[in-house]
C-alpha atoms as a PDB file:
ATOM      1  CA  UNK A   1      -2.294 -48.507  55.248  1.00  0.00           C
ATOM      2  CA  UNK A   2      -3.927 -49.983  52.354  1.00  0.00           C
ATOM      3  CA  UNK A   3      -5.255 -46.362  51.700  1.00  0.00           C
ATOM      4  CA  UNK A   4      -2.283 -45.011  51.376  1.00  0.00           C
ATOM      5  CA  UNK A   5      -0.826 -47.556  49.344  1.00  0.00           C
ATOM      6  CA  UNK A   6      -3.546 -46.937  46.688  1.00  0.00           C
ATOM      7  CA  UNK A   7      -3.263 -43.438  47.252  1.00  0.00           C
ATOM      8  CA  UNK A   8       0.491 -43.851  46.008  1.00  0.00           C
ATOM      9  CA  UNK A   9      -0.065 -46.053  43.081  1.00  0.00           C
ATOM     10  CA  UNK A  10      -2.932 -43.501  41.816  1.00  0.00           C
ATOM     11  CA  UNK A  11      -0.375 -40.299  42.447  1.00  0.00           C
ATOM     12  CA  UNK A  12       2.243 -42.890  40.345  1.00  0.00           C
ATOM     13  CA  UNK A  13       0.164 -43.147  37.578  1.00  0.00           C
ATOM     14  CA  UNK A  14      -1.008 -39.760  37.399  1.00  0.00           C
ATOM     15  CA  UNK A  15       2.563 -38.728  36.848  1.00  0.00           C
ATOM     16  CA  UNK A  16       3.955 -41.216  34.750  1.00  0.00           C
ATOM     17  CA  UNK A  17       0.724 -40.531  32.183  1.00  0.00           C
ATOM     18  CA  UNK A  18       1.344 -36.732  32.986  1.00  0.00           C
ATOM     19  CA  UNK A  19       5.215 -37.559  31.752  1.00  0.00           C
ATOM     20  CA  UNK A  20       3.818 -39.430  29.304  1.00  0.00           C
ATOM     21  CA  UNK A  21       1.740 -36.670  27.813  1.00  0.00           C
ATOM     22  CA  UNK A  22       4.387 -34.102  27.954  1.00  0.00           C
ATOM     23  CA  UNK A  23       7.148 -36.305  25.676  1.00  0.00           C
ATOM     24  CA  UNK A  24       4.032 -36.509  23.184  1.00  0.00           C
ATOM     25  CA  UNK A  25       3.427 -32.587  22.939  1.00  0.00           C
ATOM     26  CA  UNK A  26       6.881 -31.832  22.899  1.00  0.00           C
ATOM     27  CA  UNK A  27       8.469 -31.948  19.537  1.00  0.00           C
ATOM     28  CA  UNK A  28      11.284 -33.698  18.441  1.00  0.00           C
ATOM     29  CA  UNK A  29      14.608 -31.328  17.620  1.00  0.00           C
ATOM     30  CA  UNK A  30      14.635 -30.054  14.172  1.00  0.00           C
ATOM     31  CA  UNK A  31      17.214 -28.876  12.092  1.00  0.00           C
ATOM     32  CA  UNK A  32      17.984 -25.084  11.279  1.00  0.00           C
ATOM     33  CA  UNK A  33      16.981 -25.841   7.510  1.00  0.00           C
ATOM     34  CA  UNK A  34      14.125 -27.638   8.363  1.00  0.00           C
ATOM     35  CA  UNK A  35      13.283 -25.142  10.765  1.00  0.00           C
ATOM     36  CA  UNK A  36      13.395 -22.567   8.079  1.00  0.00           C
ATOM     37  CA  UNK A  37      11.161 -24.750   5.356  1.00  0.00           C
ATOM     38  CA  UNK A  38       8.424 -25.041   8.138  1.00  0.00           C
ATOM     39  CA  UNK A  39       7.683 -21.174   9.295  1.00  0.00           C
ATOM     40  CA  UNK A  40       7.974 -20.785   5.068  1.00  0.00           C
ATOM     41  CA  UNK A  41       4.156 -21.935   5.130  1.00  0.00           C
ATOM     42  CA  UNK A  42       3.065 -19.798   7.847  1.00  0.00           C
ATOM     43  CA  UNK A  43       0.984 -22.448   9.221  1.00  0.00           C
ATOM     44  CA  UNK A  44       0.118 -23.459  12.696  1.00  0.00           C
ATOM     45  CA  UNK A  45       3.154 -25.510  14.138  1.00  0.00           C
ATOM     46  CA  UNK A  46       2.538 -25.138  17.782  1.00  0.00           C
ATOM     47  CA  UNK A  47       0.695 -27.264  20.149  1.00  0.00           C
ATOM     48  CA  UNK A  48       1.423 -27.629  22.961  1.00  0.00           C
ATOM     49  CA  UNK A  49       0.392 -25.766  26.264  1.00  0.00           C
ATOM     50  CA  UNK A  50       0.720 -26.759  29.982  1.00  0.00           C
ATOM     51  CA  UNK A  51       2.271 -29.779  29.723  1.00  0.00           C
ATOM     52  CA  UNK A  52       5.513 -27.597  27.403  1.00  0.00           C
ATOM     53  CA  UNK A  53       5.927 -24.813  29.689  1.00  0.00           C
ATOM     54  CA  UNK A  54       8.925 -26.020  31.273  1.00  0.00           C
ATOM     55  CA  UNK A  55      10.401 -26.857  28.178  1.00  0.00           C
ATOM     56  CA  UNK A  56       9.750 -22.912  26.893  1.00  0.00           C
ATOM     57  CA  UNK A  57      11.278 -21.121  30.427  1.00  0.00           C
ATOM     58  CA  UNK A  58      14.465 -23.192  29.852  1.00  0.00           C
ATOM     59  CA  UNK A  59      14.764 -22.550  25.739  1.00  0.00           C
ATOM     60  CA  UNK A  60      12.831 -19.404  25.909  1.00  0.00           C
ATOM     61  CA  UNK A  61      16.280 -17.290  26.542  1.00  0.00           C
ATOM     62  CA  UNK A  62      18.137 -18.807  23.868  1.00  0.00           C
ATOM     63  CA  UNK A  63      15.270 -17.951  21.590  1.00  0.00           C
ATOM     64  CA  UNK A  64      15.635 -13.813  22.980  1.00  0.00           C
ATOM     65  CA  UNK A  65      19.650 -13.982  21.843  1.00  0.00           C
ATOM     66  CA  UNK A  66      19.105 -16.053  18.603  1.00  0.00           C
ATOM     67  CA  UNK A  67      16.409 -12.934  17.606  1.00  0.00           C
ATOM     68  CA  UNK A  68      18.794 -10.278  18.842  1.00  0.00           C
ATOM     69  CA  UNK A  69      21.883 -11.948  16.417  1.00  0.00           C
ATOM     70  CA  UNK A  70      19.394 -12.271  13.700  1.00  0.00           C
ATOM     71  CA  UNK A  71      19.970 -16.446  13.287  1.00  0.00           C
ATOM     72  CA  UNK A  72      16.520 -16.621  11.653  1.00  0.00           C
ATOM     73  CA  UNK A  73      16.705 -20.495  11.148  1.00  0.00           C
ATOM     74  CA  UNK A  74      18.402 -21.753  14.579  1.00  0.00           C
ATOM     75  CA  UNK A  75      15.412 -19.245  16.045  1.00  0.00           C
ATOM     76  CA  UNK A  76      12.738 -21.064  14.663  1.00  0.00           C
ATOM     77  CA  UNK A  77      14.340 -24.138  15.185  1.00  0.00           C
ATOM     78  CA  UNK A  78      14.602 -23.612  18.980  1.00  0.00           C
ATOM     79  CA  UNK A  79      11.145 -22.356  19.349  1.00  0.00           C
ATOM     80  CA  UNK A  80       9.590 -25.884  17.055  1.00  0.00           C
ATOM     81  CA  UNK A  81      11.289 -27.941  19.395  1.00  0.00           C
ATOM     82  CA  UNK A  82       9.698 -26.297  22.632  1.00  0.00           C
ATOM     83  CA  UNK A  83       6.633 -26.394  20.898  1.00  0.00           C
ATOM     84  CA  UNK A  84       4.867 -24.294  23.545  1.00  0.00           C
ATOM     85  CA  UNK A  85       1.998 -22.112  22.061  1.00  0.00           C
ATOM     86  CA  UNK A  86       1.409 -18.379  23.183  1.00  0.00           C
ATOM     87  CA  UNK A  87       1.965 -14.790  21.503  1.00  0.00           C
ATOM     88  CA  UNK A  88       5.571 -14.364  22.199  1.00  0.00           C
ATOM     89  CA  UNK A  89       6.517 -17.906  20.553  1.00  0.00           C
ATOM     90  CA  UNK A  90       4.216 -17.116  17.704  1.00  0.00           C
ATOM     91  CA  UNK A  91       6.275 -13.724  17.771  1.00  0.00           C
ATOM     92  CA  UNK A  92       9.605 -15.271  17.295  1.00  0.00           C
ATOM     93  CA  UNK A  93       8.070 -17.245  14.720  1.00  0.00           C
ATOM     94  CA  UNK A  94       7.189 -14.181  12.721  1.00  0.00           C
ATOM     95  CA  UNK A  95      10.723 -12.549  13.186  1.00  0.00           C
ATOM     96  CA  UNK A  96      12.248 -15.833  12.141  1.00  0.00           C
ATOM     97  CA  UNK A  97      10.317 -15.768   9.210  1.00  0.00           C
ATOM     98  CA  UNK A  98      10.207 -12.208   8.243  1.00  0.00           C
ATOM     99  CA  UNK A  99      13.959 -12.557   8.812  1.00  0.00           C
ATOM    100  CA  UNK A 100      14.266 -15.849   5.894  1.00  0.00           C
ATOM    101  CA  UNK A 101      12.190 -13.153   3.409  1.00  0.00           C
ATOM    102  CA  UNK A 102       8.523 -14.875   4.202  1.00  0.00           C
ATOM    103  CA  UNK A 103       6.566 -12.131   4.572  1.00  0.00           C
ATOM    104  CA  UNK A 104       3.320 -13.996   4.072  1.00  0.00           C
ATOM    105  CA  UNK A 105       4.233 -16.064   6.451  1.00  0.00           C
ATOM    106  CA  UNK A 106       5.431 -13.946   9.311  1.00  0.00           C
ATOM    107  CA  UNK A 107       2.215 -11.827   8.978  1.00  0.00           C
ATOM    108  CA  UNK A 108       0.161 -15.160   9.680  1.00  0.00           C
ATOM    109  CA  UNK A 109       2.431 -15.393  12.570  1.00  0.00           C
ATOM    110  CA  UNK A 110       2.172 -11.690  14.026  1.00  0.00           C
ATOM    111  CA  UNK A 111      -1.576 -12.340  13.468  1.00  0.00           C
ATOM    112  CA  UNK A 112      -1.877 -15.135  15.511  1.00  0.00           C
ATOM    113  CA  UNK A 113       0.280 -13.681  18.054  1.00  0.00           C
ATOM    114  CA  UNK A 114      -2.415 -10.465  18.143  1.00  0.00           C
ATOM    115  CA  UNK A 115      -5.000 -12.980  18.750  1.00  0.00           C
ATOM    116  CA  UNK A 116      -3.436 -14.801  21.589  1.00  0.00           C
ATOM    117  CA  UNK A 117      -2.523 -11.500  23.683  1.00  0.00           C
ATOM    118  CA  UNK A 118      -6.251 -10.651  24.066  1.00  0.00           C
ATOM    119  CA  UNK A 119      -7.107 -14.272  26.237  1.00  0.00           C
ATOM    120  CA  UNK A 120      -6.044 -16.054  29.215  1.00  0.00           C
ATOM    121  CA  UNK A 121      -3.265 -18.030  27.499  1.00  0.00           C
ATOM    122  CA  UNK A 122      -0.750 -15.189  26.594  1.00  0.00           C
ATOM    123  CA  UNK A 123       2.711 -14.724  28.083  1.00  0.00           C
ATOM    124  CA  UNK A 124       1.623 -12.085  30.585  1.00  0.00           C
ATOM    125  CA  UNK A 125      -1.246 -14.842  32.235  1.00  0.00           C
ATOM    126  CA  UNK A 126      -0.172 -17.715  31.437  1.00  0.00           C
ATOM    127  CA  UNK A 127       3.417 -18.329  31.987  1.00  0.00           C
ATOM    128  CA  UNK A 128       4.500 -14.899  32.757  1.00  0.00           C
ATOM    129  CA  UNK A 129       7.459 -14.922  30.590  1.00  0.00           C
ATOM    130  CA  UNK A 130       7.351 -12.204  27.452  1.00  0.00           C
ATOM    131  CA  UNK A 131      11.508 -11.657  27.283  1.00  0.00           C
ATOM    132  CA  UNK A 132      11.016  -8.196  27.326  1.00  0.00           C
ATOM    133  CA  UNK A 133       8.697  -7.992  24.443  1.00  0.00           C
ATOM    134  CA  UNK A 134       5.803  -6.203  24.886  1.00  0.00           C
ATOM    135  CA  UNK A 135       2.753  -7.693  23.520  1.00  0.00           C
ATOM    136  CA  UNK A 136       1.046  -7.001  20.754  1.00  0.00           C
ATOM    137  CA  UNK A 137       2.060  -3.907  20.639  1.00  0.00           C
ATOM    138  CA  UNK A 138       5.112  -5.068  18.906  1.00  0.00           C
ATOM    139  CA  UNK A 139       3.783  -7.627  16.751  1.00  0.00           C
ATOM    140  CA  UNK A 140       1.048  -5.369  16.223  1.00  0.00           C
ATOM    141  CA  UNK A 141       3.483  -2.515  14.315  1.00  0.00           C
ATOM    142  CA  UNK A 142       5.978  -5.935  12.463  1.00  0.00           C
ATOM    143  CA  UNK A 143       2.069  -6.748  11.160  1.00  0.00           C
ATOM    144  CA  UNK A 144       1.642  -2.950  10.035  1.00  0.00           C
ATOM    145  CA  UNK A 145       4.889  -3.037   8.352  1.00  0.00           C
ATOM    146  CA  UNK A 146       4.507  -6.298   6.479  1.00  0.00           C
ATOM    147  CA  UNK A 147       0.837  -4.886   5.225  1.00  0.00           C
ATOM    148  CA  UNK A 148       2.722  -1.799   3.943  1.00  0.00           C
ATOM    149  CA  UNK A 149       4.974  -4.056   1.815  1.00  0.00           C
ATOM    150  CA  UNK A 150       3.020  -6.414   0.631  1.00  0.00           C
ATOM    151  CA  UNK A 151      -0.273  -5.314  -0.048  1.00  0.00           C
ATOM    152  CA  UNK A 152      -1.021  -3.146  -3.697  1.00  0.00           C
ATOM    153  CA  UNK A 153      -0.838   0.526  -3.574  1.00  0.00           C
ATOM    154  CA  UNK A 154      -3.849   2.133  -4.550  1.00  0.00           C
ATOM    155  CA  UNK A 155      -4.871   3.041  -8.234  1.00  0.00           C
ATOM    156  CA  UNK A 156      -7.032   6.340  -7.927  1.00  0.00           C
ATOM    157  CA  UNK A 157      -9.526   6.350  -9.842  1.00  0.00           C
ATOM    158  CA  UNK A 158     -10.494   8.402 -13.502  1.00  0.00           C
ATOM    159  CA  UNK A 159     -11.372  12.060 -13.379  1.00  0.00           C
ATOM    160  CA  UNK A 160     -14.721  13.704 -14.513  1.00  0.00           C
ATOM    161  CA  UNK A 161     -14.860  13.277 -17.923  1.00  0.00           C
ATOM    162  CA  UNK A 162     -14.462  16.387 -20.338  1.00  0.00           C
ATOM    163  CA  UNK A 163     -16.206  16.975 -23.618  1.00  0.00           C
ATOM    164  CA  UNK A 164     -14.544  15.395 -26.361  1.00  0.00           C
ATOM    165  CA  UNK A 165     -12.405  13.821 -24.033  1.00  0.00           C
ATOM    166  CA  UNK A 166     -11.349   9.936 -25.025  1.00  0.00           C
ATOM    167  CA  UNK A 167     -12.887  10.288 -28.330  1.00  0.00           C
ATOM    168  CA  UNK A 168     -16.326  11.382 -26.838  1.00  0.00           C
ATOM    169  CA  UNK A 169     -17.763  14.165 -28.921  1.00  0.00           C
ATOM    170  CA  UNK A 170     -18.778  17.366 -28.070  1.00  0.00           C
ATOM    171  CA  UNK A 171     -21.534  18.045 -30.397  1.00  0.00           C
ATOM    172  CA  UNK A 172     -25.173  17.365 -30.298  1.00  0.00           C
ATOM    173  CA  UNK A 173     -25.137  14.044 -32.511  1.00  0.00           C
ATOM    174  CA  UNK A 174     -22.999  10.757 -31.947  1.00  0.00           C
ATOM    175  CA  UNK A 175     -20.089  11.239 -34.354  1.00  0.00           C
ATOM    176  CA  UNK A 176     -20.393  14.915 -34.564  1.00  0.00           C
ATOM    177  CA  UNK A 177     -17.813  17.762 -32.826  1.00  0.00           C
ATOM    178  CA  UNK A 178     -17.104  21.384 -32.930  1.00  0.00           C
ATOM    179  CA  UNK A 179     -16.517  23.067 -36.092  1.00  0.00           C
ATOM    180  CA  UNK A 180     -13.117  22.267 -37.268  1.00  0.00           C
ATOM    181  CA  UNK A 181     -12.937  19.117 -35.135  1.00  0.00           C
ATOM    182  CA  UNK A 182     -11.400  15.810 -36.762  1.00  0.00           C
ATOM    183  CA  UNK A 183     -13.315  13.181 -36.967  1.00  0.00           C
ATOM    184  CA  UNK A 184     -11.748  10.182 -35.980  1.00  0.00           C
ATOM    185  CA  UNK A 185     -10.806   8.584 -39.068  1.00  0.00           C
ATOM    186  CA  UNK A 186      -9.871  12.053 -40.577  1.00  0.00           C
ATOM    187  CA  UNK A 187      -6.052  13.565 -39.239  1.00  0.00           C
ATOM    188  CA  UNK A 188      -6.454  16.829 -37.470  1.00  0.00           C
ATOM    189  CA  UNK A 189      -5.139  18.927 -39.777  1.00  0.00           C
ATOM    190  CA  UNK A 190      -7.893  18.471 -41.882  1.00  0.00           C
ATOM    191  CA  UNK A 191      -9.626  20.649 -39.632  1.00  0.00           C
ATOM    192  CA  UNK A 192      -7.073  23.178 -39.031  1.00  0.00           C
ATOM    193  CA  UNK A 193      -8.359  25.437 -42.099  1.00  0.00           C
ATOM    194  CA  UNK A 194     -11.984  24.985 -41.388  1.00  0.00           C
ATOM    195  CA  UNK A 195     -11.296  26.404 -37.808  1.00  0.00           C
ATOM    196  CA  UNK A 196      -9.405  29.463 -38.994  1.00  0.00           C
ATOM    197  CA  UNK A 197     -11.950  30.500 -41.426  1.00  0.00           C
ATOM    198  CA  UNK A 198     -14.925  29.959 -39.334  1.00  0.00           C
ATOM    199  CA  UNK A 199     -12.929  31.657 -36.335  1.00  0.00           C
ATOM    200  CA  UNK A 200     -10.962  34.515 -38.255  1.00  0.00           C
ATOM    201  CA  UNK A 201     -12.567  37.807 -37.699  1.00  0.00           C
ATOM    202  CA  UNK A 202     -13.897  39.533 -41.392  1.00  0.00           C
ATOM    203  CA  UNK A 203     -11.755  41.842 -42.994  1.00  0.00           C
ATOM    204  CA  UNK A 204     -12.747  45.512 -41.731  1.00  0.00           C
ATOM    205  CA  UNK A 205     -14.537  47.361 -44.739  1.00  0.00           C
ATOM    206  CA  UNK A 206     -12.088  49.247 -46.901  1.00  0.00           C
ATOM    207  CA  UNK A 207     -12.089  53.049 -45.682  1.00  0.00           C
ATOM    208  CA  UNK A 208     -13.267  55.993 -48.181  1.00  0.00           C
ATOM    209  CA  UNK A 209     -10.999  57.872 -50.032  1.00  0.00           C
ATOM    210  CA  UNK A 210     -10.626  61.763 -49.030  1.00  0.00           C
ATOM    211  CA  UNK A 211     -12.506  64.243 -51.266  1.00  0.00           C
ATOM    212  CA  UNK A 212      -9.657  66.169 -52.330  1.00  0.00           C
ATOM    213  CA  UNK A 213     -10.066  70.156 -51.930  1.00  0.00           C
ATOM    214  CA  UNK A 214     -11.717  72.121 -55.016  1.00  0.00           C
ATOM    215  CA  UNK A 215      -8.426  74.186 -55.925  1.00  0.00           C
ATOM    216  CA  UNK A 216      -8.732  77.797 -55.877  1.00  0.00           C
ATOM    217  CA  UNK A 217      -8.808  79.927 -59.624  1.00  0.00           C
ATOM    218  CA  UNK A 218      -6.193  82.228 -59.200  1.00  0.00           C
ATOM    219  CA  UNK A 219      -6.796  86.021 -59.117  1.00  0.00           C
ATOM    220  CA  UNK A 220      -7.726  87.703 -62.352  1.00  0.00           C
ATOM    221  CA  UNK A 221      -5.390  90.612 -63.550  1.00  0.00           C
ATOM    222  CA  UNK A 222      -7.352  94.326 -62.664  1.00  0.00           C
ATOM    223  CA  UNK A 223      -8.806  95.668 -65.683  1.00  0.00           C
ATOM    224  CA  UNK A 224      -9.505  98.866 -63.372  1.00  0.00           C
ATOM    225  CA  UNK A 225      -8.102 101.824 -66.117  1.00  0.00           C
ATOM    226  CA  UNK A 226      -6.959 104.983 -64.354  1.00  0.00           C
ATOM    227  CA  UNK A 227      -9.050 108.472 -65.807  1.00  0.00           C
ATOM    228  CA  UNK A 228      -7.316 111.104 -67.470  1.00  0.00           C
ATOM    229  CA  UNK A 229      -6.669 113.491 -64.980  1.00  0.00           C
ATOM    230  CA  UNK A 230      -9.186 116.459 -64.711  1.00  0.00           C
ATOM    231  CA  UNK A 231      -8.707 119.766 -67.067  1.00  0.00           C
END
């Protein structure tokens, strides 16, 4: 009997400290706007594991309706105060901030949520509820979609560069250029006559003049004088 009596007062304590550990992780209830302030920072809020898991199956519902009706701060609110850690709570903690317009924030969240699905602790090992979410595929493409926003589109970058081209010359010597080219503290239409005399074609040589025809002496009169006629 004494046995068992020990063996009671040990299973006693082992609950009461187990009880005891739980009301620690747990968090206390927060409000919506508070909530709202904390997933703002995108920093790690949740810590608790085993001992919260109870606490998560019984809020973790109200958390799936609060994201379908778009309540971004009573959503993070419900998900602080189970304070349970895996991918989908880290999930709802990236909707509830990509819903308040923290998109820094709710890509820290879908990025931790990524990270969690690949080990033992996710929602598909660990306490087998994902509410229909499937993981990380889905925080996966909100992460894509964040990164498309956020991030700087991409300058491309200079063409080749062309003689002449950004006030580079074209000739042989450093402030030199083509014939007719301005320099650059001379306007270009300095140049513009230089270029059309050096470019015009010459004149074509002027062509000779015809030799006009000798003209033709006319026809002298006959002098021929008809003989008498024969006796």
């Amino acid at each position: 009997m004494v046995w068992m009596w020990k063996w009671y007062c040990r299973l006693a304590v082992a609950m009461v400290c187990f009880g005891m550990a739980a009301c620690v992780q747990q968090a206390p209830p927060v409000s919506p706007g508070e909530a709202a302030r904390m997933v703002s920072t995108g920093k790690a809020l949740l810590t608790c594991r085993e001992a919260c898991i109870a606490q998560w199956q019984r809020l973790q519902p109200q958390a799936a309706q609060l994201e379908a009706a778009g309540r971004w701060p009573e959503l993070a609110a419900t998900v602080l105060q189970a304070n349970y850690q895996d991918d989908l709570s880290l999930y709802y903690l990236g909707r509830a901030a990509e819903g308040l317009g923290y998109p820094g924030a709710a890509s820290s969240y879908y990025r931790q949520s990524v990270r969690f699905s690949g080990s033992a602790g996710s929602c598909q090992y660990q306490s087998r509820i994902c509410g229909g979410v499937v993981l990380p595929r889905a925080a996966g493409m909100r992460l894509a979609a964040i990164d498309r926003q956020i991030s700087p589109r991409r300058r491309t970058g200079p063409g080749p560069l062309r003689p002449g081209s950004r006030g580079e010359p074209a000739g042989d010597e450093p402030g030199t250029g083509p014939i007719g080219t301005a320099p650059p503290w001379e306007p270009a239409s300095a140049a513009a006559p230089a270029v059309a005399e050096s470019q015009a074609p010459p004149p074509p040589p002027p062509a000779p003049e015809p030799t006009p025809a000798p003209a033709r002496a006319p026809a002298a009169p006959s002098e021929f004088i008809e003989p008498p006629p024969a006796r």
